[in-house]
Protein backbone atom coordinates (compact mmCIF):
# COMPACT_ATOMS: atom_id res chain seq x y z
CA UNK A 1 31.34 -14.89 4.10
CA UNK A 2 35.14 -15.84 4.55
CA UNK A 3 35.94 -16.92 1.22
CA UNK A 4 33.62 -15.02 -0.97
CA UNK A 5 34.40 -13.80 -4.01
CA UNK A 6 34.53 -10.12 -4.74
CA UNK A 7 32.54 -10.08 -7.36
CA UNK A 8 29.41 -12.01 -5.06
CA UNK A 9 29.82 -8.94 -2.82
CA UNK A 10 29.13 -6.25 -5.23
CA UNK A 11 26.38 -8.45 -6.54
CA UNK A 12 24.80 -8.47 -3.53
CA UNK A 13 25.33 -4.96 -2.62
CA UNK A 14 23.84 -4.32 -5.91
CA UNK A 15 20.83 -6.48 -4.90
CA UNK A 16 20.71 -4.86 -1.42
CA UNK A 17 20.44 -1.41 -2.88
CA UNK A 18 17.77 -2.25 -5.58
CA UNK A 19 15.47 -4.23 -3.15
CA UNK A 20 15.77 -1.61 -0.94
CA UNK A 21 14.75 1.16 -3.92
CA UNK A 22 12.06 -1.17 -4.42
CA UNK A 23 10.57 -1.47 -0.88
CA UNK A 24 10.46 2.52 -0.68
CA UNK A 25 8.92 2.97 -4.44
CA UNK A 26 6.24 0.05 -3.15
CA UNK A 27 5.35 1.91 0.20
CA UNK A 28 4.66 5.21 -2.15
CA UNK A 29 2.72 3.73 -4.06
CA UNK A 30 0.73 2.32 -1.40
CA UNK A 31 0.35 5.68 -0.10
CA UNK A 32 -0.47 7.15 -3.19
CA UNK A 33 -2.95 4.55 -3.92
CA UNK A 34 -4.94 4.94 -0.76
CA UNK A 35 -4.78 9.07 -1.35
CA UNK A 36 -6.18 8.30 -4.81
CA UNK A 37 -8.92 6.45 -3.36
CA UNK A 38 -10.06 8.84 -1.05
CA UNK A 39 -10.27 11.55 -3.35
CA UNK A 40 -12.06 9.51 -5.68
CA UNK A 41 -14.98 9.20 -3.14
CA UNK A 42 -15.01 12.74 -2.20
CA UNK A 43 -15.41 13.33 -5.82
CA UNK A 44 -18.34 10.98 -5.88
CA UNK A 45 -19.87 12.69 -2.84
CA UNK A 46 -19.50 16.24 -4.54
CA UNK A 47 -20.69 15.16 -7.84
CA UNK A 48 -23.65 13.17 -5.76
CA UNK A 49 -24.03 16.83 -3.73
CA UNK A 50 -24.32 18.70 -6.86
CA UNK A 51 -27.25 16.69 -8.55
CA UNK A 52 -28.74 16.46 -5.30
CA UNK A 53 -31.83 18.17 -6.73
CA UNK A 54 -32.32 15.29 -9.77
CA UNK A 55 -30.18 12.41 -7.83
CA UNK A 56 -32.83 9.59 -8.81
CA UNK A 57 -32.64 6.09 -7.48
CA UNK A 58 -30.61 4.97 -10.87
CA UNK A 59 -27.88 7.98 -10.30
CA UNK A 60 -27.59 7.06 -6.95
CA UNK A 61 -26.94 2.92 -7.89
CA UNK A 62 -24.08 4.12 -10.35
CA UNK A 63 -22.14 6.74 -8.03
CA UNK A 64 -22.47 3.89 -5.42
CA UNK A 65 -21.11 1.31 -7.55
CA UNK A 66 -18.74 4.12 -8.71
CA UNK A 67 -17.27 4.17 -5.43
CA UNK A 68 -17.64 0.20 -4.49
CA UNK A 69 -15.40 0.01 -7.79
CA UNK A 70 -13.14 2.15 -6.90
CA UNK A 71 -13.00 0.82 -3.32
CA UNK A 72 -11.87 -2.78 -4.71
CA UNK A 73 -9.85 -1.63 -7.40
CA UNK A 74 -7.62 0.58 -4.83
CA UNK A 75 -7.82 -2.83 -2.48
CA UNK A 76 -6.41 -5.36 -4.92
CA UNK A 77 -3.76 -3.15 -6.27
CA UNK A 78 -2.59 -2.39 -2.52
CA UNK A 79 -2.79 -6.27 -2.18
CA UNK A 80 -0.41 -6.57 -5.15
CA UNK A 81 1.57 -3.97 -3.89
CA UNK A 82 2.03 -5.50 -0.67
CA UNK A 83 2.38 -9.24 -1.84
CA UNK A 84 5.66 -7.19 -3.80
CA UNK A 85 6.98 -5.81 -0.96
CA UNK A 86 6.62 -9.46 1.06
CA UNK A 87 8.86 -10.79 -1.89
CA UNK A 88 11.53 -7.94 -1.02
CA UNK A 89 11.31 -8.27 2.57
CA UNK A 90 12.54 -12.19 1.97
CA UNK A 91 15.05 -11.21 -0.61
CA UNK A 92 16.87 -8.68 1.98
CA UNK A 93 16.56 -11.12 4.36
CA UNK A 94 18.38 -14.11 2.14
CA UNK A 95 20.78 -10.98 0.94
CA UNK A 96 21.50 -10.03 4.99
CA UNK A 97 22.10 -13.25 5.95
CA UNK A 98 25.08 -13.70 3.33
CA UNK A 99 26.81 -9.91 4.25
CA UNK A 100 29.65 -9.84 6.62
CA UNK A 101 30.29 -9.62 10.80
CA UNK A 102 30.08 -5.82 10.92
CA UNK A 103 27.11 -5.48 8.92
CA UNK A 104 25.35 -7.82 11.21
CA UNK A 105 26.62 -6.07 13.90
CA UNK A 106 25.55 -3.22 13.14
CA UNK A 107 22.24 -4.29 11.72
CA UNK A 108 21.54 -5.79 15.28
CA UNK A 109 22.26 -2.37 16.79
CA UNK A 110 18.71 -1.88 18.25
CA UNK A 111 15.84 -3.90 17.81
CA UNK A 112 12.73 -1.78 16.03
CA UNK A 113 10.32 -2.89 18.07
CA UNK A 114 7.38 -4.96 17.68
CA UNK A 115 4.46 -4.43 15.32
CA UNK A 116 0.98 -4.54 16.40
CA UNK A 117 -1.01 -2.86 13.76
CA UNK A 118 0.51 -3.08 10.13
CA UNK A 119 0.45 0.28 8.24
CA UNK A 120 -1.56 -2.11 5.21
CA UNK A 121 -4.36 -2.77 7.32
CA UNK A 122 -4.47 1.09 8.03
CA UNK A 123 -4.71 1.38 4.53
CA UNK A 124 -7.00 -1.16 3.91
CA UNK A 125 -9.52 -0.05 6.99
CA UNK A 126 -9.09 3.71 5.54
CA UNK A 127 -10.00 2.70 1.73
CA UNK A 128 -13.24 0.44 2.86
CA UNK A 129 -14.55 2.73 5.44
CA UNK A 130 -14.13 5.73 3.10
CA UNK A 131 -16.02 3.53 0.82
CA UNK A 132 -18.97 2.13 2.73
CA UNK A 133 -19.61 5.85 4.03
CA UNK A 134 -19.51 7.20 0.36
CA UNK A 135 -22.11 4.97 -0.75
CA UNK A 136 -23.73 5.69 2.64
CA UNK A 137 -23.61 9.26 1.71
CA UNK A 138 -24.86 8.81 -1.94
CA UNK A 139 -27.72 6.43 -1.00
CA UNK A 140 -28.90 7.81 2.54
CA UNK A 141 -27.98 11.05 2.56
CA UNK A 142 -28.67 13.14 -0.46
């Protein structure tokens, strides 16, 4: 750091600030993604509960591959999502590493703790068992 131009340090506090915009517009989305999902298969369900009386073997093959559809669409684009946010992570890392004593200082302040279960596997578990009971639901059930 001793040496660097000023310029380089507004660049990278520039950097800093986007990336970290970025990770928190990623995380929504996630979110939002996964809620999305969800309410698509208690949609299906509802729709499945209304036609109960006429649900026919061929209704009950689309609203299931309604929701398997909708199951891996909200699965790759959390996988997308998360594959952004893994780029990020390594760019604030490569930005950290270049920023000054006190911000590492301070950075180093208290350590976060470890994880054991990442919040994307939540996601993912929550979007494919919501899924496999949907078309459990549709198929079994009505």
């Amino acid at each position: 750091m001793i040496g660097q131009q000023q310029p380089d340090r507004s660049e990278l506090q520039m950097l800093y600030q986007v990336t970290v915009s970025d990770l928190a517009y990623f995380k929504t989305q996630q979110w939002a993604v996964t809620y999305y999902s969800l309410l698509v298969d208690a949609a299906l369900v509802g729709v499945a509960q209304l036609l109960r009386p006429e649900l026919g073997s061929i209704e009950r093959l689309v609203l299931s591959g309604l929701a398997l559809f909708a199951a891996l669409a909200a699965v790759i684009v959390l996988s997308r999502l998360e594959k952004s946010i893994s780029v990020r992570r390594s760019r604030l890392d490569a930005v950290r590493s270049e920023l000054g004593n006190v911000f590492q200082r301070a950075w180093a302040a208290e350590h976060k703790g470890e994880e054991y279960i990442h919040a994307i596997y939540i996601l993912y578990g929550g979007v494919v068992i919501t899924g496999l009971l949907t078309m459990w639901l549709i198929v079994c059930r009505m």
